[in-house]
PDB file of N, CA and C in Angstrom:
ATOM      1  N   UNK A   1      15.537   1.522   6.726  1.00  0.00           N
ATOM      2  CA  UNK A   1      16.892   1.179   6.243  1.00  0.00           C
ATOM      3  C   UNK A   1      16.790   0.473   4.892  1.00  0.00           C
ATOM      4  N   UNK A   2      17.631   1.150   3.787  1.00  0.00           N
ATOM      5  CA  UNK A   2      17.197   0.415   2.650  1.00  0.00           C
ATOM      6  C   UNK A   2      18.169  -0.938   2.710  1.00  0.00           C
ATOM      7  N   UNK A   3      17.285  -1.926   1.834  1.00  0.00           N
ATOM      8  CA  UNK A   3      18.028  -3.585   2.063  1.00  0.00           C
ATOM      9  C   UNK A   3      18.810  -3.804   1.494  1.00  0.00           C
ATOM     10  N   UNK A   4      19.796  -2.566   0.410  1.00  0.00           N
ATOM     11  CA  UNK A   4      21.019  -3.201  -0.548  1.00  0.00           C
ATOM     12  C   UNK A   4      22.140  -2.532   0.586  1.00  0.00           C
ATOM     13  N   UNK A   5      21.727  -2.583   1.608  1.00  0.00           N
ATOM     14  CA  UNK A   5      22.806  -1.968   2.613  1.00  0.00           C
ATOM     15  C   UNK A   5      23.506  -3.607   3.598  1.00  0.00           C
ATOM     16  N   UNK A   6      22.696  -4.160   3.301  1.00  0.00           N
ATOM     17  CA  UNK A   6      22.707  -5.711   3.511  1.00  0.00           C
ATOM     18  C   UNK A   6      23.358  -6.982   2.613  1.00  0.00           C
ATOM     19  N   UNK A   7      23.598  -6.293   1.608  1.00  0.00           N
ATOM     20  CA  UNK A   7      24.023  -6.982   0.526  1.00  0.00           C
ATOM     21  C   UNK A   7      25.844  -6.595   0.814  1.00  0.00           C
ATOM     22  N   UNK A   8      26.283  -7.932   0.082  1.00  0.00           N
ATOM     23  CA  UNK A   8      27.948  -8.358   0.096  1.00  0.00           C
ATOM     24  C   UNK A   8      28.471  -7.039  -0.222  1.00  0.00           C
ATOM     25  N   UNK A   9      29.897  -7.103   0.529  1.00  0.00           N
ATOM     26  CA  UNK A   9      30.937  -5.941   0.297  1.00  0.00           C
ATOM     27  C   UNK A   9      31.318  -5.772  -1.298  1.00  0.00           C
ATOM     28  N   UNK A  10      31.074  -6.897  -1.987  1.00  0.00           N
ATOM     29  CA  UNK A  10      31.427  -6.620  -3.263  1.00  0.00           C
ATOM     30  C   UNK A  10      30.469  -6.143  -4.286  1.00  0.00           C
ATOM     31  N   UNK A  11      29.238  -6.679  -3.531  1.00  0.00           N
ATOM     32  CA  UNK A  11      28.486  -5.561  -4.813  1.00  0.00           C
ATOM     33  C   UNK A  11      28.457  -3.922  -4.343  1.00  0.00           C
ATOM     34  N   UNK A  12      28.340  -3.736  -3.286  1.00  0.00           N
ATOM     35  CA  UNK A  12      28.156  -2.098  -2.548  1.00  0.00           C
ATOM     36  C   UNK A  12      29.630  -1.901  -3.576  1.00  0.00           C
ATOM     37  N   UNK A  13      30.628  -2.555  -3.885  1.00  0.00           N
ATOM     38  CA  UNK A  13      31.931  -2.122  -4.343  1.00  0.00           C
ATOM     39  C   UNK A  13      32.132  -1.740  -5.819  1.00  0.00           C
ATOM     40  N   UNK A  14      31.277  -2.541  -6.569  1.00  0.00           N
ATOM     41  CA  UNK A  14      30.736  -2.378  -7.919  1.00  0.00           C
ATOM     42  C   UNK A  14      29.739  -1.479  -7.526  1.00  0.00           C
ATOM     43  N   UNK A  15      28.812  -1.281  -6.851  1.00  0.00           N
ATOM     44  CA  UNK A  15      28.456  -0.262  -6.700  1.00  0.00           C
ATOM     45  C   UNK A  15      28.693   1.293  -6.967  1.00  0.00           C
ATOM     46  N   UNK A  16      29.813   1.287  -6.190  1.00  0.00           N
ATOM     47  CA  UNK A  16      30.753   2.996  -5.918  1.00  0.00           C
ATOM     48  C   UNK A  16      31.398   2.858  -7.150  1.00  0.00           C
ATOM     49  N   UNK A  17      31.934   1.813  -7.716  1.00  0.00           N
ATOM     50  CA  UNK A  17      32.111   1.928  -8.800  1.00  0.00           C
ATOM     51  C   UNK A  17      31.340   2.712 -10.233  1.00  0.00           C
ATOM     52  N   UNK A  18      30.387   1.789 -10.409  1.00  0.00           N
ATOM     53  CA  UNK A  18      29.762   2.272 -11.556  1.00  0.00           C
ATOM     54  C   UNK A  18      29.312   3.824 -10.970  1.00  0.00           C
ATOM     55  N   UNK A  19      28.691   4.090  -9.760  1.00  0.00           N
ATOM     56  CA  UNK A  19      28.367   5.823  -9.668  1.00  0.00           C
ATOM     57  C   UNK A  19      29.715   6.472  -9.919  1.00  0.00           C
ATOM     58  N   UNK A  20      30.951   6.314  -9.854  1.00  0.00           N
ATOM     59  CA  UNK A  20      32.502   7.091  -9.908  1.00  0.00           C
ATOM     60  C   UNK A  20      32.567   6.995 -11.435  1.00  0.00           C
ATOM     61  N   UNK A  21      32.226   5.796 -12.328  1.00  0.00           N
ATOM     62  CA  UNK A  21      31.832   6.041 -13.529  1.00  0.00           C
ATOM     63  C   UNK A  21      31.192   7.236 -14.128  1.00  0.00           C
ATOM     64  N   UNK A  22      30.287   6.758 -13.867  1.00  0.00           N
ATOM     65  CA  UNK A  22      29.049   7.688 -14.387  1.00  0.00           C
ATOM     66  C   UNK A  22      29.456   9.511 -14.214  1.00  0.00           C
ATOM     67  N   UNK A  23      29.801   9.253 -13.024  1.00  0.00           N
ATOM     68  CA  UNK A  23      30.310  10.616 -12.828  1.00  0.00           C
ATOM     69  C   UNK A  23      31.222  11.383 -13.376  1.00  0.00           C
ATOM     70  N   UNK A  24      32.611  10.369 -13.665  1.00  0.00           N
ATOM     71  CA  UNK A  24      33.964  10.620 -14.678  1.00  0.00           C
ATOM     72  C   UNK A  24      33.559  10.794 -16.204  1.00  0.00           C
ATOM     73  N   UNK A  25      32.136   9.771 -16.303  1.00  0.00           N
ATOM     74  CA  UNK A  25      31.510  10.006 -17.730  1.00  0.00           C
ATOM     75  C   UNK A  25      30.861  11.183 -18.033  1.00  0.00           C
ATOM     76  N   UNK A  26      30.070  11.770 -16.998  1.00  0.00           N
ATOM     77  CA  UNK A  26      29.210  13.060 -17.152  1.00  0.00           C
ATOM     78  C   UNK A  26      30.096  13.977 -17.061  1.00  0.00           C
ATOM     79  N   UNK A  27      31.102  14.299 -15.884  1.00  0.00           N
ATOM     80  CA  UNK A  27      32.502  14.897 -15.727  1.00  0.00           C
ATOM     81  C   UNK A  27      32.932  15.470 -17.386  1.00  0.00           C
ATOM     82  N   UNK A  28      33.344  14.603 -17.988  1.00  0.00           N
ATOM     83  CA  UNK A  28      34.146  13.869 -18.909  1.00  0.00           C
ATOM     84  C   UNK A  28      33.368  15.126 -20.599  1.00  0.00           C
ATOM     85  N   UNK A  29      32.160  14.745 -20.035  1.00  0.00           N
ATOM     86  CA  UNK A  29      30.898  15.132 -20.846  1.00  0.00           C
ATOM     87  C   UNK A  29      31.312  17.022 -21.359  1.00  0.00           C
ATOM     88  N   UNK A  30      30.911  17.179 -19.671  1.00  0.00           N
ATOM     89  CA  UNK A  30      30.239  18.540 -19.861  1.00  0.00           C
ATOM     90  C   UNK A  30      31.756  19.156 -20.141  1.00  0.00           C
ATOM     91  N   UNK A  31      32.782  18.793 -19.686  1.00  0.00           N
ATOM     92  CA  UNK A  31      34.469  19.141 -20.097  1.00  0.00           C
ATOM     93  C   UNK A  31      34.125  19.607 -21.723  1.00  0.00           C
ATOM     94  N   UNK A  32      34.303  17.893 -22.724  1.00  0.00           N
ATOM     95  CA  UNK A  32      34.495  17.986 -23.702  1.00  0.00           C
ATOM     96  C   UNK A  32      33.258  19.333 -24.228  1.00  0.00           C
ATOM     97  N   UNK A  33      32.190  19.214 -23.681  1.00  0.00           N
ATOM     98  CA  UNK A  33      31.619  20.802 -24.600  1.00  0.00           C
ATOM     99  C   UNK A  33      31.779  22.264 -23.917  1.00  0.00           C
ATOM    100  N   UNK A  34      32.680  21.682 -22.789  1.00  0.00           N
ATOM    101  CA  UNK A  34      33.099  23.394 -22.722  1.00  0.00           C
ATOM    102  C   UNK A  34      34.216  24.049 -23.379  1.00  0.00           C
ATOM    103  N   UNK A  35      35.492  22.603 -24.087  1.00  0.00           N
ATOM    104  CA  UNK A  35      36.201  23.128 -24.029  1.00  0.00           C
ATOM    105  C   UNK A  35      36.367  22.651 -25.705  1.00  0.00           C
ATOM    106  N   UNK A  36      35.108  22.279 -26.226  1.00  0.00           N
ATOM    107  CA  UNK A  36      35.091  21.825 -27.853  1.00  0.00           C
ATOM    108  C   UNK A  36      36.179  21.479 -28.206  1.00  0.00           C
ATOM    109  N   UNK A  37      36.381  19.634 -27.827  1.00  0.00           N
ATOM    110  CA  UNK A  37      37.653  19.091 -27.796  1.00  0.00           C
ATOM    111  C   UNK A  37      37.056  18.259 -29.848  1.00  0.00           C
TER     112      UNK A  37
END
């Protein structure tokens, strides 16, 4: 069992956060060069 599964509701929350980032950023990414904004 990894040990940041143990850690406070608020970092796991910043957590999902920054990955929903990252994702809206890469998202965001591959958009702008498909659609050569």
């Amino acid at each position: 069992m990894p040990l940041f599964v143990d850690y406070s509701p608020e970092l796991s929350q910043i957590d999902a956060l920054c990955a929903l980032l990252a994702t809206f950023v890469l998202n965001g990414t591959q958009l702008a060069e498909k659609h050569k904004f």
